[in-house]
N, C-alpha and C. Protein backbone atom coordinates (compact mmCIF):
# COMPACT_ATOMS: atom_id res chain seq x y z
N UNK A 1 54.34 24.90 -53.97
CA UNK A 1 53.82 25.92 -53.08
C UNK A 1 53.49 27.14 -53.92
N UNK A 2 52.96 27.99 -53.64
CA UNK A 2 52.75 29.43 -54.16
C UNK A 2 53.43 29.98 -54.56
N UNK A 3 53.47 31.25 -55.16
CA UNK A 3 54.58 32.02 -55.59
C UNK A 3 54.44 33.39 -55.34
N UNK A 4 55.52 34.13 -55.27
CA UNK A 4 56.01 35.35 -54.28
C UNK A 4 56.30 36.29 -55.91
N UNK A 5 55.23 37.18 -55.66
CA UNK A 5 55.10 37.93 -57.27
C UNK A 5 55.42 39.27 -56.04
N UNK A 6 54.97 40.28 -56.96
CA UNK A 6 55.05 41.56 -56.93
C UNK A 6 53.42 42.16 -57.53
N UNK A 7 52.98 43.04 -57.36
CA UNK A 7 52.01 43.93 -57.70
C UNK A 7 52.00 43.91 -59.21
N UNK A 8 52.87 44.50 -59.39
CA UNK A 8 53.36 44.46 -60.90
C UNK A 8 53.23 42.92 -61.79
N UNK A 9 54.16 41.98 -61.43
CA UNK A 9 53.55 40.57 -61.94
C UNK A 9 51.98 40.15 -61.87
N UNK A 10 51.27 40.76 -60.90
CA UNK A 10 49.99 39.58 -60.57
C UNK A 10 49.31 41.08 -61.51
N UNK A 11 49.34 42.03 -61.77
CA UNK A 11 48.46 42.62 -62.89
C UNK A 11 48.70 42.00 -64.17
N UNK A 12 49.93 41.49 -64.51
CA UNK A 12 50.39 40.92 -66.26
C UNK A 12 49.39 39.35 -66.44
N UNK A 13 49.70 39.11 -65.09
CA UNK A 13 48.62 37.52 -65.08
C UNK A 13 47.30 38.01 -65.13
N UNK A 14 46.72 39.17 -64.87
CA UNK A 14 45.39 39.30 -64.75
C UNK A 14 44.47 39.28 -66.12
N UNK A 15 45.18 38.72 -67.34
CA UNK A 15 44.73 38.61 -68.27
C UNK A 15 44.61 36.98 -68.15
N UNK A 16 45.17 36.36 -67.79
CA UNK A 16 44.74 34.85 -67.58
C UNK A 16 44.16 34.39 -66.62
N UNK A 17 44.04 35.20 -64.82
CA UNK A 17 43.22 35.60 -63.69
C UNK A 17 43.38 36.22 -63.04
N UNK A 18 42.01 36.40 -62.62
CA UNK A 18 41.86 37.51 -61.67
C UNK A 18 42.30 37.19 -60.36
N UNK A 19 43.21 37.85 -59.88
CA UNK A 19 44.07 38.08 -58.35
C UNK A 19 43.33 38.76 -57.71
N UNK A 20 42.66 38.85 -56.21
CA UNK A 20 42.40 39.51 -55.00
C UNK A 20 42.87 39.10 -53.93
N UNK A 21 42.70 39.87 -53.59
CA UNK A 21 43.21 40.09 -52.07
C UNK A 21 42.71 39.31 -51.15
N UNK A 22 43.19 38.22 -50.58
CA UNK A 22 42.46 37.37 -49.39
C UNK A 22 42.78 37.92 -48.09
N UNK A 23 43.66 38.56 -47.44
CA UNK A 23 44.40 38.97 -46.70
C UNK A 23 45.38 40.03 -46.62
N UNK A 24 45.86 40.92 -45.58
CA UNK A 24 47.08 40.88 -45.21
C UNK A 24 47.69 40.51 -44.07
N UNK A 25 48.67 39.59 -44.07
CA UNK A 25 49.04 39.59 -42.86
C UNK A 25 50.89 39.94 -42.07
N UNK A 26 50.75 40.00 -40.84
CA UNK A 26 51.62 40.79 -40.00
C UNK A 26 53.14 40.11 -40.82
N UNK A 27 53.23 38.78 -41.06
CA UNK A 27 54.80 38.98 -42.00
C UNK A 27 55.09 37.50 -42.63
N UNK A 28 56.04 36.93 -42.87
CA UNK A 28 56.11 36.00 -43.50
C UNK A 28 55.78 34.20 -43.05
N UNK A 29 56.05 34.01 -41.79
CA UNK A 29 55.54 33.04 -41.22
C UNK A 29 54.31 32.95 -41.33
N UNK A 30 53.31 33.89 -40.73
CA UNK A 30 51.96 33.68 -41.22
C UNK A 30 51.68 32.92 -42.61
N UNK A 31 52.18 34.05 -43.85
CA UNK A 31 51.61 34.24 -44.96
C UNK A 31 52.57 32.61 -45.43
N UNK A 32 53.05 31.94 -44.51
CA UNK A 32 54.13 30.53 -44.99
C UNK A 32 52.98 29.32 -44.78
N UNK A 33 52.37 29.91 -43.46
CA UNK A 33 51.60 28.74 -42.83
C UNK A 33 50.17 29.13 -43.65
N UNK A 34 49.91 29.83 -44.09
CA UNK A 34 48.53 30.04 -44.86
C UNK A 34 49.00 29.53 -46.34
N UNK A 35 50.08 29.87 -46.89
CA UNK A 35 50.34 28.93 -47.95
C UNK A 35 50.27 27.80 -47.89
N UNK A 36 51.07 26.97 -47.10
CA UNK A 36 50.80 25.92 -46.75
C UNK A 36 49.28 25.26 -46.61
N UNK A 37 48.37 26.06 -46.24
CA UNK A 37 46.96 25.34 -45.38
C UNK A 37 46.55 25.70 -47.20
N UNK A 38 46.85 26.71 -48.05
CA UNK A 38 45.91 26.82 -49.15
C UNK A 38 46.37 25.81 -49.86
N UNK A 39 47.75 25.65 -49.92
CA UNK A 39 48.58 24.23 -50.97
C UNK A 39 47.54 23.05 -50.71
N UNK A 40 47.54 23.03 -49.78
CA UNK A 40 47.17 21.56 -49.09
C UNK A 40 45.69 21.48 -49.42
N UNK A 41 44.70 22.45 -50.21
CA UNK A 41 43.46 22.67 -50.35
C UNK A 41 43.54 22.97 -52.11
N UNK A 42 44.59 22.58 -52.48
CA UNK A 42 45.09 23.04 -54.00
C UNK A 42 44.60 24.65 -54.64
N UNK A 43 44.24 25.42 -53.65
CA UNK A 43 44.12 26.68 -54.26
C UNK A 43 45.44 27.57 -54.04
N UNK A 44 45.67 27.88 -55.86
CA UNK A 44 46.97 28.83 -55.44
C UNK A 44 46.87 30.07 -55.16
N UNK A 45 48.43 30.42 -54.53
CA UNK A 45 48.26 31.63 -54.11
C UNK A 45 49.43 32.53 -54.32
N UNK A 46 49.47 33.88 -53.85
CA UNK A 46 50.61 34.73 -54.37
C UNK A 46 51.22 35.62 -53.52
N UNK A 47 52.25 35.65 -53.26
CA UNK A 47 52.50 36.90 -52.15
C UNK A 47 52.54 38.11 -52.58
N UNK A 48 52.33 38.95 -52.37
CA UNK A 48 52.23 40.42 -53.01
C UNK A 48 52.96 41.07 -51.07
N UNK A 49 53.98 42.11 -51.90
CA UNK A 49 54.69 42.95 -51.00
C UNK A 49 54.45 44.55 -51.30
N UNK A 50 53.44 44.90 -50.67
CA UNK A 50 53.19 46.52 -51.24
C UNK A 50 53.91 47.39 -50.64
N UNK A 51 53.89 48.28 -51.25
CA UNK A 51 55.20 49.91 -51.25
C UNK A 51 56.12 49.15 -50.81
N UNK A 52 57.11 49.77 -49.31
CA UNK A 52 58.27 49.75 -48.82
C UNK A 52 58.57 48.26 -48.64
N UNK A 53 57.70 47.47 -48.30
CA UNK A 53 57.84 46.31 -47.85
C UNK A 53 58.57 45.25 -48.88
N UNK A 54 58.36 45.47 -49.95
CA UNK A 54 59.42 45.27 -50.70
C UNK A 54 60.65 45.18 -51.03
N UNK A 55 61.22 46.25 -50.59
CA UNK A 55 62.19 47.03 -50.45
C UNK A 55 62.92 46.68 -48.97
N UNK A 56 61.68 46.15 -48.07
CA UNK A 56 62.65 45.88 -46.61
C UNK A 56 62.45 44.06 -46.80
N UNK A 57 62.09 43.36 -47.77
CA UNK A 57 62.26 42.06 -47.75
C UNK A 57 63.50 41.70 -48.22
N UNK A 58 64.22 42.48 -49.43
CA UNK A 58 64.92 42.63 -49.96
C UNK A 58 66.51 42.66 -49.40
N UNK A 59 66.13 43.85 -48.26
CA UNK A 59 67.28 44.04 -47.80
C UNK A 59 67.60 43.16 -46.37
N UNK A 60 66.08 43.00 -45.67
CA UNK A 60 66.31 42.04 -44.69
C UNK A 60 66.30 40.63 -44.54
N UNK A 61 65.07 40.28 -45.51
CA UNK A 61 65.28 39.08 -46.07
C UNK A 61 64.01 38.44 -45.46
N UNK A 62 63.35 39.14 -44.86
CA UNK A 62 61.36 39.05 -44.58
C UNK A 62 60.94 40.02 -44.47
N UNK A 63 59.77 40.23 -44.64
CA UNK A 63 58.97 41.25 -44.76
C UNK A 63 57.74 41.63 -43.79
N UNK A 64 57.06 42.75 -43.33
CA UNK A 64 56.05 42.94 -42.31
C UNK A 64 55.26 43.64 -43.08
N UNK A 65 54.24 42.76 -43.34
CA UNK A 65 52.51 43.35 -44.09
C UNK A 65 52.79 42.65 -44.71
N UNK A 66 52.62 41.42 -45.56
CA UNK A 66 52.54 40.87 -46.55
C UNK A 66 50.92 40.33 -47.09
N UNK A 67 50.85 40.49 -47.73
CA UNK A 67 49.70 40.46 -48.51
C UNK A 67 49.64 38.61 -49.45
N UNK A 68 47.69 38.27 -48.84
CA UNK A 68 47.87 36.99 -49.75
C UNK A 68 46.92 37.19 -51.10
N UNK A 69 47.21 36.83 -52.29
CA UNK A 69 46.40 37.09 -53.51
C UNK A 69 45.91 35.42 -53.98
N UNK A 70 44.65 35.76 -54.26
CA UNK A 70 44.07 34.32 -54.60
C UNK A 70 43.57 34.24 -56.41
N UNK A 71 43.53 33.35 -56.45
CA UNK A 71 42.07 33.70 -57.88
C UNK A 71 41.40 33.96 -57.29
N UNK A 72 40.47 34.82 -58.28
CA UNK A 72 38.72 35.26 -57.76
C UNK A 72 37.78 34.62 -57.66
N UNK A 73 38.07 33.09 -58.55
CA UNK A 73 36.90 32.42 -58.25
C UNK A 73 37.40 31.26 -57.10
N UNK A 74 38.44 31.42 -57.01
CA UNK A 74 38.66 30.55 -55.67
C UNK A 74 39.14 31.30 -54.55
N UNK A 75 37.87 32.80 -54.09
CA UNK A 75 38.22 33.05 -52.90
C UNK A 75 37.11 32.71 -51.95
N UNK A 76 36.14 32.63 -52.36
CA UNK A 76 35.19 31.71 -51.02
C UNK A 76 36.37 30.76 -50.26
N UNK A 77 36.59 30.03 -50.84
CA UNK A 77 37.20 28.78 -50.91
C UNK A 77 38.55 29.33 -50.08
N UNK A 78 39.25 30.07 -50.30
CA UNK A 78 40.39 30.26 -49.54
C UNK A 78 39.87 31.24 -48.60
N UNK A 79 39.04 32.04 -47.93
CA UNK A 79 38.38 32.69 -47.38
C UNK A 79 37.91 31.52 -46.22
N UNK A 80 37.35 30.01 -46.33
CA UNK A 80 37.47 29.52 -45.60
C UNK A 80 38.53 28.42 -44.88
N UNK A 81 39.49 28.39 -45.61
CA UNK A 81 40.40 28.47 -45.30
C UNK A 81 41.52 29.14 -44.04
N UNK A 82 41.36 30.49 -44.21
CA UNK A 82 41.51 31.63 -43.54
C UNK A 82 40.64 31.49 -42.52
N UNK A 83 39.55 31.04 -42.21
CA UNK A 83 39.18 31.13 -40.98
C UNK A 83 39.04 29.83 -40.06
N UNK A 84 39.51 28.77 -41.22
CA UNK A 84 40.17 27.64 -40.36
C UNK A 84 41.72 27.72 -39.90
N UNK A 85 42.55 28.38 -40.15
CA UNK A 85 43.50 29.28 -40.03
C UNK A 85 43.09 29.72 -38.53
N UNK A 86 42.92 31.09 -38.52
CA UNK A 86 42.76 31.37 -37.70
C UNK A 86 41.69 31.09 -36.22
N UNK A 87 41.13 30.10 -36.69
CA UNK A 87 40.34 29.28 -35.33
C UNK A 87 41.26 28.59 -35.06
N UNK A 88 42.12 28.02 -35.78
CA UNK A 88 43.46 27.26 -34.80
C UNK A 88 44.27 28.17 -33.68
N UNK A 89 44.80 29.50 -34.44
CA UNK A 89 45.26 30.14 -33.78
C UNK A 89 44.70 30.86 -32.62
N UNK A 90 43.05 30.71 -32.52
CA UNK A 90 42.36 30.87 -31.37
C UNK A 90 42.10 32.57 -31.79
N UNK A 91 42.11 33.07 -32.68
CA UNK A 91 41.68 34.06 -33.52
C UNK A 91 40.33 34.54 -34.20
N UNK A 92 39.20 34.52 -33.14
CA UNK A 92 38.04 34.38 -33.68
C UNK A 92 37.48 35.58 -33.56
């Protein structure tokens, strides 16, 4: 499955790729089931927890805003993804 970096980690990788932003979403189930749908499409992906949210995953043990990071050249690709995603969820 993906892996759950920090801001800080996915800039040190950005010398081997480029990370953007595919998303944010409302908290960890989402960003579980979108891992999942990207695994299953072999594009990886990264969780990124910006400012506080970090800090309240930590202490609570999930997080609200979580952020999904893709490669850059595989964000078309997870971009549709994301909106097969959310046409399930009736999210159009």
């Amino acid at each position: 499955m993906g892996k759950e970096e920090t801001k800080d980690t996915i800039a040190q990788e950005k010398g081997k790729v480029d990370w953007v932003k595919l998303t944010c979403l409302s908290g960890e189930i989402e960003a579980d089931i979108l891992f999942g749908l990207l695994e299953t499409n072999e594009i990886p992906a990264a969780k990124v927890y910006p400012g506080a949210t970090q800090v309240i995953k930590v202490y609570m043990g999930t997080a609200i805003g979580v952020e999904v990071h893709v490669p850059e050249d595989r964000l078309q690709e997870a971009k549709e993804v994301l909106k097969e995603m959310e046409n399930l969820c009736g999210n159009s």
